[in-house]
Protein backbone atom coordinates (compact mmCIF):
# COMPACT_ATOMS: atom_id res chain seq x y z
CA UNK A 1 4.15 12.54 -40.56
CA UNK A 2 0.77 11.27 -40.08
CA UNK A 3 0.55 9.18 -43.51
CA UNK A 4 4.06 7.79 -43.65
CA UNK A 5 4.85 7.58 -39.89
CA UNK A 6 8.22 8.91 -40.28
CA UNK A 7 9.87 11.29 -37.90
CA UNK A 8 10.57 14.87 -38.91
CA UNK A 9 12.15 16.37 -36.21
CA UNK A 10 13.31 15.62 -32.79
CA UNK A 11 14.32 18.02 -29.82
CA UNK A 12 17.77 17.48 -28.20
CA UNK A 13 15.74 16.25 -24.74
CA UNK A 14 13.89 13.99 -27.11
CA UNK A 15 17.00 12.64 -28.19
CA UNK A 16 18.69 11.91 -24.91
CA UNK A 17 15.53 10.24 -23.65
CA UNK A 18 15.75 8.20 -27.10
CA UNK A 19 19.55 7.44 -26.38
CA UNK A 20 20.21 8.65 -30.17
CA UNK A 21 21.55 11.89 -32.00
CA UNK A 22 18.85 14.08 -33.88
CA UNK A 23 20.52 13.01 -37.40
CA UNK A 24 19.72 8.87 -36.31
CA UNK A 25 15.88 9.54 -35.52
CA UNK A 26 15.10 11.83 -38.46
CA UNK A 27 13.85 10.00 -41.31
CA UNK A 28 12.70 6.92 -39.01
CA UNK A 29 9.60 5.11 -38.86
CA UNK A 30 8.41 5.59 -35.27
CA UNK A 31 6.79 2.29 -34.88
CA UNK A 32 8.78 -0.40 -33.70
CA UNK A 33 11.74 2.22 -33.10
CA UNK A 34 10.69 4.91 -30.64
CA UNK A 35 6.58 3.34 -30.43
CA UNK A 36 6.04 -0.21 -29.33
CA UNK A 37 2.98 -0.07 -31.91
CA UNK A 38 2.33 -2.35 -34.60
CA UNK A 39 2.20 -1.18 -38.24
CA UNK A 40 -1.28 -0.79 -38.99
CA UNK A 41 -2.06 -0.02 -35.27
CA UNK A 42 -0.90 3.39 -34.43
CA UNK A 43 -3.15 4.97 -31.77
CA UNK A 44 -3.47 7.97 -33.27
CA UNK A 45 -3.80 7.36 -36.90
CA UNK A 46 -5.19 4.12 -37.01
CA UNK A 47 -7.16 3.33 -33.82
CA UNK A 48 -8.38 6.96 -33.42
CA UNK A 49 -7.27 7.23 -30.20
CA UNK A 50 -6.55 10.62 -28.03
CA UNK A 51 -3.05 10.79 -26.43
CA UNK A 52 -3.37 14.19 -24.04
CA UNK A 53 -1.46 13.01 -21.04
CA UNK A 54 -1.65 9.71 -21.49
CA UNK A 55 0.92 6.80 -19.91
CA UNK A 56 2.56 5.50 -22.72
CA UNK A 57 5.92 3.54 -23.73
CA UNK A 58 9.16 4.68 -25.34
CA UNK A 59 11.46 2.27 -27.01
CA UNK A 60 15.09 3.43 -26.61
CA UNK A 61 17.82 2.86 -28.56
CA UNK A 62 19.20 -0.04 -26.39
CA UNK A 63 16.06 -1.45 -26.14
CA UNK A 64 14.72 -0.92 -22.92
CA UNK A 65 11.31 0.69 -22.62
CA UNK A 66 10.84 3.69 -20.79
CA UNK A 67 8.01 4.78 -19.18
CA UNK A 68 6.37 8.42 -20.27
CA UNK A 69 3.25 10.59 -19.99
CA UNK A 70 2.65 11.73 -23.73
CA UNK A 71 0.10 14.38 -25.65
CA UNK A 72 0.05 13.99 -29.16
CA UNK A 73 -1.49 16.93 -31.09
CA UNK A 74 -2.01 18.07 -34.40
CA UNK A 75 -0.13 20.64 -35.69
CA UNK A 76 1.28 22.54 -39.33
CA UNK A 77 5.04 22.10 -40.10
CA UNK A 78 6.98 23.01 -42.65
CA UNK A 79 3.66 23.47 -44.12
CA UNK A 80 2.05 20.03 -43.93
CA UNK A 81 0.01 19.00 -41.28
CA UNK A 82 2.19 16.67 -38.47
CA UNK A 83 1.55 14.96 -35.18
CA UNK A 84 3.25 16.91 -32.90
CA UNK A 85 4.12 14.59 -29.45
CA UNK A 86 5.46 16.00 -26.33
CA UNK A 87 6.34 13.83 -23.71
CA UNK A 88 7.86 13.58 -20.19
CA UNK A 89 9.93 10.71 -18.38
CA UNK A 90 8.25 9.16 -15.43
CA UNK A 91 10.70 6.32 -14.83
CA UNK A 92 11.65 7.51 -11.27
CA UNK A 93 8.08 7.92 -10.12
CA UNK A 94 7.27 4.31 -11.27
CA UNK A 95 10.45 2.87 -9.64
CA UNK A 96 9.21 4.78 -6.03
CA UNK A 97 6.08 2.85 -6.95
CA UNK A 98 7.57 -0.26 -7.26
CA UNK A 99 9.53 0.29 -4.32
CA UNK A 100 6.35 1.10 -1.87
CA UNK A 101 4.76 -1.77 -3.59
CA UNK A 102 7.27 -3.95 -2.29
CA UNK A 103 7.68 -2.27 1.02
CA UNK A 104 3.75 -2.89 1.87
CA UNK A 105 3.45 -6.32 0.47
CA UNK A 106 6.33 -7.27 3.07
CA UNK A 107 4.61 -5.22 5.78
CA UNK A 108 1.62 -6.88 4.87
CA UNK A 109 3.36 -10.75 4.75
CA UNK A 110 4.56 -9.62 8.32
CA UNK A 111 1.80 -8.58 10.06
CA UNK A 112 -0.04 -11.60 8.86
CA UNK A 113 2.89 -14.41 10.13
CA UNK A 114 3.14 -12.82 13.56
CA UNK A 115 1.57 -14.78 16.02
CA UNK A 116 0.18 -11.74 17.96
CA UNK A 117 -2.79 -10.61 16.95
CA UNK A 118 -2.75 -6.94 16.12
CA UNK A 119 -4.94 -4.32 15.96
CA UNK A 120 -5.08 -0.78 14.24
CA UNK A 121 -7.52 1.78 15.06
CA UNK A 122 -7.82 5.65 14.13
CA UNK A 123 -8.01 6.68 17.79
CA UNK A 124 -11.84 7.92 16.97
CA UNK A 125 -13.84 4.92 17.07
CA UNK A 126 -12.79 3.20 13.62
CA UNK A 127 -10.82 0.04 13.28
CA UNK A 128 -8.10 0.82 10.50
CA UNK A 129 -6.50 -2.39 10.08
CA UNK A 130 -6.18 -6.08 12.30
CA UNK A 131 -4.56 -9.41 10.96
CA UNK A 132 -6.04 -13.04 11.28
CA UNK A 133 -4.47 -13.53 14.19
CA UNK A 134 -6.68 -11.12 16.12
CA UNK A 135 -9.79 -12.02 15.06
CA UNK A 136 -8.65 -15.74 15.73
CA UNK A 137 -7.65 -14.63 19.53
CA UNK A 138 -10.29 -12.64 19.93
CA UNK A 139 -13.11 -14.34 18.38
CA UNK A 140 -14.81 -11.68 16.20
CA UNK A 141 -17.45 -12.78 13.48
CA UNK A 142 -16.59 -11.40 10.22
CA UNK A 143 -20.09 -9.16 10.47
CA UNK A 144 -18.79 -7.30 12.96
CA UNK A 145 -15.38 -6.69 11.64
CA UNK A 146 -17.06 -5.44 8.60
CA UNK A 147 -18.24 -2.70 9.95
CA UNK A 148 -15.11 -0.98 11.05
CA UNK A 149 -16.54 0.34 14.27
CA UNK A 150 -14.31 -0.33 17.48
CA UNK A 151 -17.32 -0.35 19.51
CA UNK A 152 -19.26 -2.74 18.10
CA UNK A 153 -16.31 -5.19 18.26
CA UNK A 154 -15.45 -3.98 21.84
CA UNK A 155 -19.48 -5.11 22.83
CA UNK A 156 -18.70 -8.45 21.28
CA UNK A 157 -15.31 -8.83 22.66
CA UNK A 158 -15.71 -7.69 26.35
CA UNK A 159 -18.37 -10.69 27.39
CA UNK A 160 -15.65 -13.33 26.91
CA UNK A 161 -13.47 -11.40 29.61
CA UNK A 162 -13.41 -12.45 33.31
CA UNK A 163 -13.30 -9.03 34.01
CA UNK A 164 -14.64 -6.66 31.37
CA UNK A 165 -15.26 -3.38 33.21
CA UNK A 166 -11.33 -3.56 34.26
CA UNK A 167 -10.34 -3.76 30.33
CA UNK A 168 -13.06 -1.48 29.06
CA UNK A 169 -11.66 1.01 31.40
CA UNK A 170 -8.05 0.52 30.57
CA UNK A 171 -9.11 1.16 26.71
CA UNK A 172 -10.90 4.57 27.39
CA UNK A 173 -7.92 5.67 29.29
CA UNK A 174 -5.27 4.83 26.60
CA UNK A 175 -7.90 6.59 23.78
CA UNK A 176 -8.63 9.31 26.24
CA UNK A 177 -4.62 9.86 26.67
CA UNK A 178 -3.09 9.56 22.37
CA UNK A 179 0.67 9.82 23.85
CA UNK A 180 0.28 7.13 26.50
CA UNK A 181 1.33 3.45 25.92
CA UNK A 182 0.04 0.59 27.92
CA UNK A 183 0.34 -3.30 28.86
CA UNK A 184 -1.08 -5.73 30.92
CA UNK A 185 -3.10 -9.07 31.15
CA UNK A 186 -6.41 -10.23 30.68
CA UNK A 187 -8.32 -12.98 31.47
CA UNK A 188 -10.86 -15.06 28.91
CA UNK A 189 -13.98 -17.09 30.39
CA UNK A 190 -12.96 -19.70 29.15
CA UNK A 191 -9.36 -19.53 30.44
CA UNK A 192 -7.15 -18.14 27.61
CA UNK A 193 -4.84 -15.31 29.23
CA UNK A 194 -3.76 -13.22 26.70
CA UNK A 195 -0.96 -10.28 27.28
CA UNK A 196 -1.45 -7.11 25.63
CA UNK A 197 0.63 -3.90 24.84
CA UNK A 198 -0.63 -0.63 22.97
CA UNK A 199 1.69 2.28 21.83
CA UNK A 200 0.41 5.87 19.19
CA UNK A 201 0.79 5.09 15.80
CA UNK A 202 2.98 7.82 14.57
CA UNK A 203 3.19 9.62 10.84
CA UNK A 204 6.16 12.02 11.45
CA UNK A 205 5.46 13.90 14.54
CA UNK A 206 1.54 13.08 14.28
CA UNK A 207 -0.60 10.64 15.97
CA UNK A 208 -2.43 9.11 13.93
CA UNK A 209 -3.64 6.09 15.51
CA UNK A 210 -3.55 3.50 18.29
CA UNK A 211 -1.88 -0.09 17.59
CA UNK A 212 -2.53 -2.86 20.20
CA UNK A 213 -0.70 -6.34 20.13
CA UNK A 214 -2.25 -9.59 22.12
CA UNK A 215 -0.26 -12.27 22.75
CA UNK A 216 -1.50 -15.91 23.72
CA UNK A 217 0.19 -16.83 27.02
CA UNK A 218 -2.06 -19.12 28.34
CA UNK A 219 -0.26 -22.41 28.91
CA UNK A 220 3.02 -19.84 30.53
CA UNK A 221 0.00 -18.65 32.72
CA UNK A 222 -0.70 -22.03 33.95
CA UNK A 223 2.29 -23.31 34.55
CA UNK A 224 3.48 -20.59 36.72
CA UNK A 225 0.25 -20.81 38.50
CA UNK A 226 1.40 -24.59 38.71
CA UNK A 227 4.82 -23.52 40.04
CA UNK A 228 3.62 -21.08 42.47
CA UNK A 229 0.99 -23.86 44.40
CA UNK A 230 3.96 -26.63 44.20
CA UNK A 231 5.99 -23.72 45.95
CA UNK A 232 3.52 -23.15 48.63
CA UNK A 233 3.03 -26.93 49.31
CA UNK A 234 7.13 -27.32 50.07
């Protein structure tokens, strides 16, 4: 009843979803027992608010709130003019939700405490996705990263290589070939060796993508170098 707020009727799925018989709802106010609302506030009534599926809460009978999409819609019965609300649980989709929420913020708190730098890109020239770690190794001004474009950060990465043209090369053939995966070394200017590896990014059976992890093994680099010159001096 729009004036008096109380419940006429209920509908047995109603009722389950209330956690309540028929005869305990009918004759109840709805705020504060199935409508967090305040009395004074209702959003139809009061506020002048359209429900038409809307996300909304309902109060059940143990207290708990669950989750719903709602209409609310004017109606006649039993001759007087009601509020008719339909509704439909959504409980499960919002716990998935809250489950892939939590599910990306740990992928995201682990791609971010690797030390390898990693890189994401759609296999068609666009950079999807890259931690601090690779624009650390790498050196990339945030300008450049901006724009998304793997060959604008390829022209700004490739002059700090010792041998460019090699890498360059090995890049084109791994984005000319989606299924291949690839590794090696490469050599900074300034002396960093860094070791890479690059594998498809899969979605099912689809490639979607190339990922590419560099890994700082500079000072293992040296001292193998080291090593080897000792070796050759015995």
């Amino acid at each position: 009843d729009p004036e008096t707020h109380l419940i006429l009727d209920v509908n047995e799925s109603a009722a389950r979803m209330v956690g309540q018989s028929k005869s305990e709802i009918v004759g109840k106010l709805c705020h504060q027992f199935v409508c967090p609302a305040e009395c004074g506030k209702c959003p139809i009534t009061d506020l002048k608010q359209t429900v038409n599926q809307s996300e909304r809460i309902l109060l059940k009978s143990d207290g708990t709130m669950l989750p719903i999409i709602k209409s609310v819609t004017e109606e006649t019965f039993q001759g007087h003019t009601c509020l008719i609300e339909s509704f439909v649980s959504i409980a499960q989709q919002k716990n998935v939700e809250e489950d892939l929420k939590e599910s990306l913020s740990l992928l995201e708190a682990t791609f971010e405490a690797t030390a390898d730098g990693i890189l994401v890109t759609d296999g068609m020239g666009k950079i999807k996705n890259f931690n601090k770690q690779f624009k650390e190794l790498w050196r990339l001004p945030d300008s450049v990263l901006a724009t998304r474009d793997d060959d604008e950060a390829l022209s700004v990465a490739l002059p700090q290589l010792s041998d460019p043209d090699a890498f360059h090369t090995r890049v084109r053939e791994l984005n000319s070939q989606p299924k291949e995966e690839g590794d090696g070394i490469i050599h900074f200017r300034d002396g960093r060796v860094l070791e890479y590896y690059s594998k498809p990014q899969f979605i099912g059976e689809h490639i979607v993508g190339r990922v590419w992890s560099f890994h700082d093994i500079t000072e293992k680099h040296h001292t193998q170098q080291k090593q080897e010159r000792l070796l050759c001096q015995i």
